[in-house]
N, C-alpha and C. Protein backbone atom coordinates (compact mmCIF):
# COMPACT_ATOMS: atom_id res chain seq x y z
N UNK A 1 103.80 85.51 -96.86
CA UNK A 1 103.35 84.17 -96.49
C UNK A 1 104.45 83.14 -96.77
N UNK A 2 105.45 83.44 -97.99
CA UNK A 2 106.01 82.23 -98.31
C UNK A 2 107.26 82.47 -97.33
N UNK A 3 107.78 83.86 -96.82
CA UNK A 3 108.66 84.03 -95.80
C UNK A 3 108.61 83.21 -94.69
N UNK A 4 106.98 83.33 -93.81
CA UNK A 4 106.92 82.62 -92.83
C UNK A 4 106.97 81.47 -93.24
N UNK A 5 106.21 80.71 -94.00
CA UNK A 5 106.86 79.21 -93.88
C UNK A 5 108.43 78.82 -94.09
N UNK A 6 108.84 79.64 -95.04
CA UNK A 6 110.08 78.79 -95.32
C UNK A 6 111.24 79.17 -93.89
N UNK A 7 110.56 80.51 -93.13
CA UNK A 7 111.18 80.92 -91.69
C UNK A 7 111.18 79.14 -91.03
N UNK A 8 110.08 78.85 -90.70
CA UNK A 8 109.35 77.79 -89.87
C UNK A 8 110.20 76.36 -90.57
N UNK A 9 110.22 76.33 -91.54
CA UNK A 9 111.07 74.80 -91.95
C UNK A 9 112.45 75.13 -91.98
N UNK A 10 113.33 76.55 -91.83
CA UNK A 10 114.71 76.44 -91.29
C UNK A 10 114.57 76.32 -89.85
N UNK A 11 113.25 76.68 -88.88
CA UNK A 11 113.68 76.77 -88.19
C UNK A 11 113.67 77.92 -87.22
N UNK A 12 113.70 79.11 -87.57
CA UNK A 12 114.35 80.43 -86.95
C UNK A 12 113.12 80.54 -85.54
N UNK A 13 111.94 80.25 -85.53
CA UNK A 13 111.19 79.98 -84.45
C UNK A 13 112.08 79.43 -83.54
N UNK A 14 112.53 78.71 -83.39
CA UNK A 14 113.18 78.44 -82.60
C UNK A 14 114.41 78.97 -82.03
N UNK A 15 115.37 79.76 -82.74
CA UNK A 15 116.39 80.37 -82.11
C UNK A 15 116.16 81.93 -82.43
N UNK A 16 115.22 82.76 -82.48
CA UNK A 16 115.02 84.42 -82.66
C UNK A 16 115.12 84.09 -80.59
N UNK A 17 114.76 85.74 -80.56
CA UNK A 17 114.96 86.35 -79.58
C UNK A 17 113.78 85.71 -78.55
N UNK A 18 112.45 85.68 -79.01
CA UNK A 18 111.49 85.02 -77.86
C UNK A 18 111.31 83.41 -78.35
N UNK A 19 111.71 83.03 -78.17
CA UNK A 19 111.96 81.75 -78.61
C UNK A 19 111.67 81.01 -77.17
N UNK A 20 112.25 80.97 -75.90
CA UNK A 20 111.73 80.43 -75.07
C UNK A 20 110.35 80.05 -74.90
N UNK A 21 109.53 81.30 -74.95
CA UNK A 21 108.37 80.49 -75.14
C UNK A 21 107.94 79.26 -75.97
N UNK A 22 108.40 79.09 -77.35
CA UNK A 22 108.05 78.19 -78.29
C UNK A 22 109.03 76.95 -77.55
N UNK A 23 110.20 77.26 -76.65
CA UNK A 23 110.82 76.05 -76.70
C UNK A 23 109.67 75.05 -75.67
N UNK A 24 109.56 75.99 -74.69
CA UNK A 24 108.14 75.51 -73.45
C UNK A 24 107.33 75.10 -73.95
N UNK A 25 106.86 75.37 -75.03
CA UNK A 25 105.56 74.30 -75.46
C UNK A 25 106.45 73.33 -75.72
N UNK A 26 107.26 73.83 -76.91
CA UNK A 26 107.79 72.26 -77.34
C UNK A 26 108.08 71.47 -76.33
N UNK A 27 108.49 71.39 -75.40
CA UNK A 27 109.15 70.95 -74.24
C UNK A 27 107.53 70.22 -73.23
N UNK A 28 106.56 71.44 -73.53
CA UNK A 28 105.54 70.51 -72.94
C UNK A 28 104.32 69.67 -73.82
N UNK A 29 104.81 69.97 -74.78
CA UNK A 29 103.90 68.95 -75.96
C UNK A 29 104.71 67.30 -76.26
N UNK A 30 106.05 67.45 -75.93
CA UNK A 30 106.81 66.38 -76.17
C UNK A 30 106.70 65.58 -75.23
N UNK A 31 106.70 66.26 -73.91
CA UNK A 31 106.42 65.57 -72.42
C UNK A 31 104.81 64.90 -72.27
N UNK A 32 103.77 65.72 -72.93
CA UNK A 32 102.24 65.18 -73.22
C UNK A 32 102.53 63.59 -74.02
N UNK A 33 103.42 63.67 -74.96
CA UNK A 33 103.34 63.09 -76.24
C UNK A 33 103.97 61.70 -75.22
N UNK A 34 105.28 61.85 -74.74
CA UNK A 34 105.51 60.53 -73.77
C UNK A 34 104.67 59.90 -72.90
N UNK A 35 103.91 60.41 -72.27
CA UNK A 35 102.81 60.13 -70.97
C UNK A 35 101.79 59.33 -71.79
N UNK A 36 101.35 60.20 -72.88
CA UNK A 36 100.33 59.20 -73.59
C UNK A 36 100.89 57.86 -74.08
N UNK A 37 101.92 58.12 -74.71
CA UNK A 37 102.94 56.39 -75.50
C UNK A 37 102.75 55.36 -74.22
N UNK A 38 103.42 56.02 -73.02
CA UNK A 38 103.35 55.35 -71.59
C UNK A 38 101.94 54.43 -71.05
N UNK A 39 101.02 55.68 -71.44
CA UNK A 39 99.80 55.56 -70.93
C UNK A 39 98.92 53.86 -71.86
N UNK A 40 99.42 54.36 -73.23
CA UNK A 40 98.95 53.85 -74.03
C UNK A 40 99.51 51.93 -73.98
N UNK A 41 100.92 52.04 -73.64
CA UNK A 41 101.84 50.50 -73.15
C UNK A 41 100.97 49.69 -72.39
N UNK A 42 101.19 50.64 -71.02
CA UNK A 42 100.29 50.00 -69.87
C UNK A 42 99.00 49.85 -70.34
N UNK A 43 98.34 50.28 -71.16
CA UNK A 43 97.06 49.77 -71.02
C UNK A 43 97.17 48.34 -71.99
N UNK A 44 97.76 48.25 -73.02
CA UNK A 44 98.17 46.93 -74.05
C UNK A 44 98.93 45.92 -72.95
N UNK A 45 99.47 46.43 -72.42
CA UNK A 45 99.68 45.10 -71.28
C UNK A 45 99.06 44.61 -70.46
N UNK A 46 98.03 45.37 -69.96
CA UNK A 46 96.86 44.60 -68.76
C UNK A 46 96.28 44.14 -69.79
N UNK A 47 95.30 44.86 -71.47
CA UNK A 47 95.13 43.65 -72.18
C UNK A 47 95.46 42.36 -72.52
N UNK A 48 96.89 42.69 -72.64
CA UNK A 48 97.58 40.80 -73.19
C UNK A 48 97.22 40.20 -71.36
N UNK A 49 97.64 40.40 -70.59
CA UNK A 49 97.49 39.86 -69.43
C UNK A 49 96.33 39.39 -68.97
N UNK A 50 95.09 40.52 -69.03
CA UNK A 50 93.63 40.01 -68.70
C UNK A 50 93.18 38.75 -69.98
N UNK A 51 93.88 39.02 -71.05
CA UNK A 51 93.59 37.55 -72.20
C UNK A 51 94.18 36.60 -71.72
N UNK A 52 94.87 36.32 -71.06
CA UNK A 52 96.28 34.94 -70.80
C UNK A 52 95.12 34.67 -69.78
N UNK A 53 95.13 35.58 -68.17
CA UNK A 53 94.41 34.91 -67.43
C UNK A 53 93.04 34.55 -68.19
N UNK A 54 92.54 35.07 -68.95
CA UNK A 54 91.09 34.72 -69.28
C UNK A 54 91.50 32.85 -69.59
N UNK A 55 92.46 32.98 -70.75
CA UNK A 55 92.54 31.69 -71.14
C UNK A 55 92.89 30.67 -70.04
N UNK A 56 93.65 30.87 -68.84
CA UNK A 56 93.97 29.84 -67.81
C UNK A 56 92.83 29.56 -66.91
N UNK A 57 92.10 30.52 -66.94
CA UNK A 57 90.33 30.23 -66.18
C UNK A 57 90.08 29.30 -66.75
N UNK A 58 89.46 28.88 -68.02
CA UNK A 58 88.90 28.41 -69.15
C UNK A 58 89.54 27.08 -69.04
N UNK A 59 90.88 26.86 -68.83
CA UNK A 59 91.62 25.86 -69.01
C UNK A 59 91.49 25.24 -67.48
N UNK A 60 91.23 25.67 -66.93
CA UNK A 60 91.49 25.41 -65.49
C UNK A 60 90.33 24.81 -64.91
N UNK A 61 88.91 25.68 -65.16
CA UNK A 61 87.44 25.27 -65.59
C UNK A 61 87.15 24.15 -66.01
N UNK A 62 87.86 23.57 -67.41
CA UNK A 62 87.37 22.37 -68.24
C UNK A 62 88.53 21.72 -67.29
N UNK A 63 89.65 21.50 -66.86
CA UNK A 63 90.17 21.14 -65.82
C UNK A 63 89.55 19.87 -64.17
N UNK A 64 88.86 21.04 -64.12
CA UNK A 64 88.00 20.96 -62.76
C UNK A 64 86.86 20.35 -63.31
N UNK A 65 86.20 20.06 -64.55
CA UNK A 65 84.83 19.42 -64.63
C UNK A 65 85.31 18.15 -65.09
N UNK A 66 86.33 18.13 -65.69
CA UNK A 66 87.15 16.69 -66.27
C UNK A 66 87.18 15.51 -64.69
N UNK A 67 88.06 16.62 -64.03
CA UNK A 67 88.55 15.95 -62.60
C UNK A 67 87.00 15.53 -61.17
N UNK A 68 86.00 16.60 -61.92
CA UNK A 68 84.61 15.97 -61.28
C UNK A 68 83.78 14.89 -61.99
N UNK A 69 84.50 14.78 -63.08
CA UNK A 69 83.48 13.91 -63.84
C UNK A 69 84.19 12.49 -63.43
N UNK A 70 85.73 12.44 -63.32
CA UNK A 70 86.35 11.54 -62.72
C UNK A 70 86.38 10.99 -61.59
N UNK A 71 86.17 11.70 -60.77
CA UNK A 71 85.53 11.72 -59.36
C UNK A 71 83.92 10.98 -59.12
N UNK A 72 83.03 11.52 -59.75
CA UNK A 72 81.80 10.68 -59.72
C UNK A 72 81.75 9.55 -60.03
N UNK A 73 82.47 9.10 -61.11
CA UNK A 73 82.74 7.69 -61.37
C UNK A 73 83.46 6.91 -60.41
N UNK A 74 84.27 7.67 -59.76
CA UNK A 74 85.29 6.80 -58.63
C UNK A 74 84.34 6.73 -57.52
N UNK A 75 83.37 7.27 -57.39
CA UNK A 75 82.27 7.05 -56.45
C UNK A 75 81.27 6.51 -56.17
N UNK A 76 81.09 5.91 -57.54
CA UNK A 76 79.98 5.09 -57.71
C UNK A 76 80.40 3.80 -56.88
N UNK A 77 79.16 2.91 -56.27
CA UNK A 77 79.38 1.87 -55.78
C UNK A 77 79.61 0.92 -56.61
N UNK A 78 79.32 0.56 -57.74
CA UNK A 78 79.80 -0.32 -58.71
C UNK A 78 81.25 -0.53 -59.01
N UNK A 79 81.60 0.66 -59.26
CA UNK A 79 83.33 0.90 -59.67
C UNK A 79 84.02 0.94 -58.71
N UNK A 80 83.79 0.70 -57.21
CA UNK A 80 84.25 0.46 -55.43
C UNK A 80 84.37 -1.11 -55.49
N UNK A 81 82.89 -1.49 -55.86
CA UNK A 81 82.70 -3.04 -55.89
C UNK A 81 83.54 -3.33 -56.60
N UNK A 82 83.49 -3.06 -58.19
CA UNK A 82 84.83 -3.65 -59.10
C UNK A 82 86.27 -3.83 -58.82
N UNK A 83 86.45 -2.40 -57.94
CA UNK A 83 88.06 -2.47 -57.34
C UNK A 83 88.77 -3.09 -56.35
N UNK A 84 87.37 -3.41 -55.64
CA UNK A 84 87.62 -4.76 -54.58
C UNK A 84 87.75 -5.47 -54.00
N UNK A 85 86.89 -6.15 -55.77
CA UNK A 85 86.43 -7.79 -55.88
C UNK A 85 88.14 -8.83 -56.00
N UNK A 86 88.58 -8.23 -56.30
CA UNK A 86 89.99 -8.61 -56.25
C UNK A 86 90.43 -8.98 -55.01
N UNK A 87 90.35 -8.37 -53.99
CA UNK A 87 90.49 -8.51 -52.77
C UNK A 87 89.86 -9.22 -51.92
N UNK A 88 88.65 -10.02 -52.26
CA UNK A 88 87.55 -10.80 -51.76
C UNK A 88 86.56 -10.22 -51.02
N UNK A 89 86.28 -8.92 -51.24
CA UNK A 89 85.36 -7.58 -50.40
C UNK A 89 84.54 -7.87 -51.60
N UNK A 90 82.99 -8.24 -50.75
CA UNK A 90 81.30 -7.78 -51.33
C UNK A 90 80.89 -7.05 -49.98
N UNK A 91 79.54 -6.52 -51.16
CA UNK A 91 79.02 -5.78 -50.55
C UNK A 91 78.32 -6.69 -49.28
N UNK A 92 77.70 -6.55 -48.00
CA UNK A 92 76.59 -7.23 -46.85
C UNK A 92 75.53 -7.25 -47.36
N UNK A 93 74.85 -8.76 -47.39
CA UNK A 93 73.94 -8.61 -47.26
C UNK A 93 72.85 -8.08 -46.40
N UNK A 94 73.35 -8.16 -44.98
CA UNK A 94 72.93 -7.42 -43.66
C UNK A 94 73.25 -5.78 -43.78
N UNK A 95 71.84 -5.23 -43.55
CA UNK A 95 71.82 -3.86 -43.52
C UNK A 95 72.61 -3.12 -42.27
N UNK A 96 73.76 -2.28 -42.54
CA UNK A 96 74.22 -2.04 -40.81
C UNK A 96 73.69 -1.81 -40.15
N UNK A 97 73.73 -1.85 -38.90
CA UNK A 97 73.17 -1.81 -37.27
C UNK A 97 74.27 -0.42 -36.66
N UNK A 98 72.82 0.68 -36.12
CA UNK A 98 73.10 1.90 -35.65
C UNK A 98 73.67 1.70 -34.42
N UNK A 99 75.19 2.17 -33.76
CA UNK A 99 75.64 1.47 -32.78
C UNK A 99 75.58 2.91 -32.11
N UNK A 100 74.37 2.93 -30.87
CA UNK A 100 74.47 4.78 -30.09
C UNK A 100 75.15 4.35 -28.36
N UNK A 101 76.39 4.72 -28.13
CA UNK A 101 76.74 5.01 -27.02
C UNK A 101 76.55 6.43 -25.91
N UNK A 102 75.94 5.65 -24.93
CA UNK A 102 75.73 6.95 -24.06
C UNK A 102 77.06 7.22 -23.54
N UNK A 103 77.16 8.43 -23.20
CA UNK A 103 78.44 8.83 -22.41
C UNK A 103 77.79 9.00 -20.90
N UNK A 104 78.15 9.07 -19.86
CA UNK A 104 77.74 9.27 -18.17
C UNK A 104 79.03 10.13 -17.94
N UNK A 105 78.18 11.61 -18.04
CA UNK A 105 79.22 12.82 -17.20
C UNK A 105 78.51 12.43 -15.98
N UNK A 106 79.64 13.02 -15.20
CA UNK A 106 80.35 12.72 -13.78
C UNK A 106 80.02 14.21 -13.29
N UNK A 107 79.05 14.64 -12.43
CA UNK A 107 78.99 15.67 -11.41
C UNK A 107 79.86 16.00 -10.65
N UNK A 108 80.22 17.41 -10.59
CA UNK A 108 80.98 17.72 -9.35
C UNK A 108 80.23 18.79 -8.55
């Protein structure tokens, strides 16, 4: 027993006579071992990535309700009236008048 191990930590597995075989695993356990590291990158990078976009939604969101909340106010008739009264523009007292033009198509 203590032969084979101390065989195995010089080594000799690896260079005796059938040794090819052991190199083929090694050769395909090392190649497993990269694919997963690989595997494992790409997936930590669509994480950091799906977090960034998460955060620019979010930012972009409170964004867009800021810029509607700004908007409603610029719409109000009060804050129209306020902007201008400067200009000597009120509102009518006269309610507008619906102006309907007929058109006359022409037969051929």
């Amino acid at each position: 027993m203590k032969k084979n191990i101390y065989g195995i930590l010089r080594g000799k597995f690896l260079i005796s006579d059938d040794s090819f075989k052991n190199w083929r695993i090694i050769i395909f356990i090392s190649f497993l071992a990269i694919i997963m590291i690989a595997s494992s990158h790409s997936a930590d990078q669509k994480v950091y990535e799906i977090a960034n976009l998460t955060n620019e939604v979010k930012e972009l969101r409170s964004a867009f309700v800021d810029k509607r909340g700004k908007l409603m106010q610029l719409k109000k008739e009060s804050f129209v009236e306020a902007e201008v009264k400067d200009k000597r523009i009120g509102i009518s007292l006269n309610p507008p008048t619906k102006i309907i033009v007929k058109s006359s198509k022409s037969k051929k």
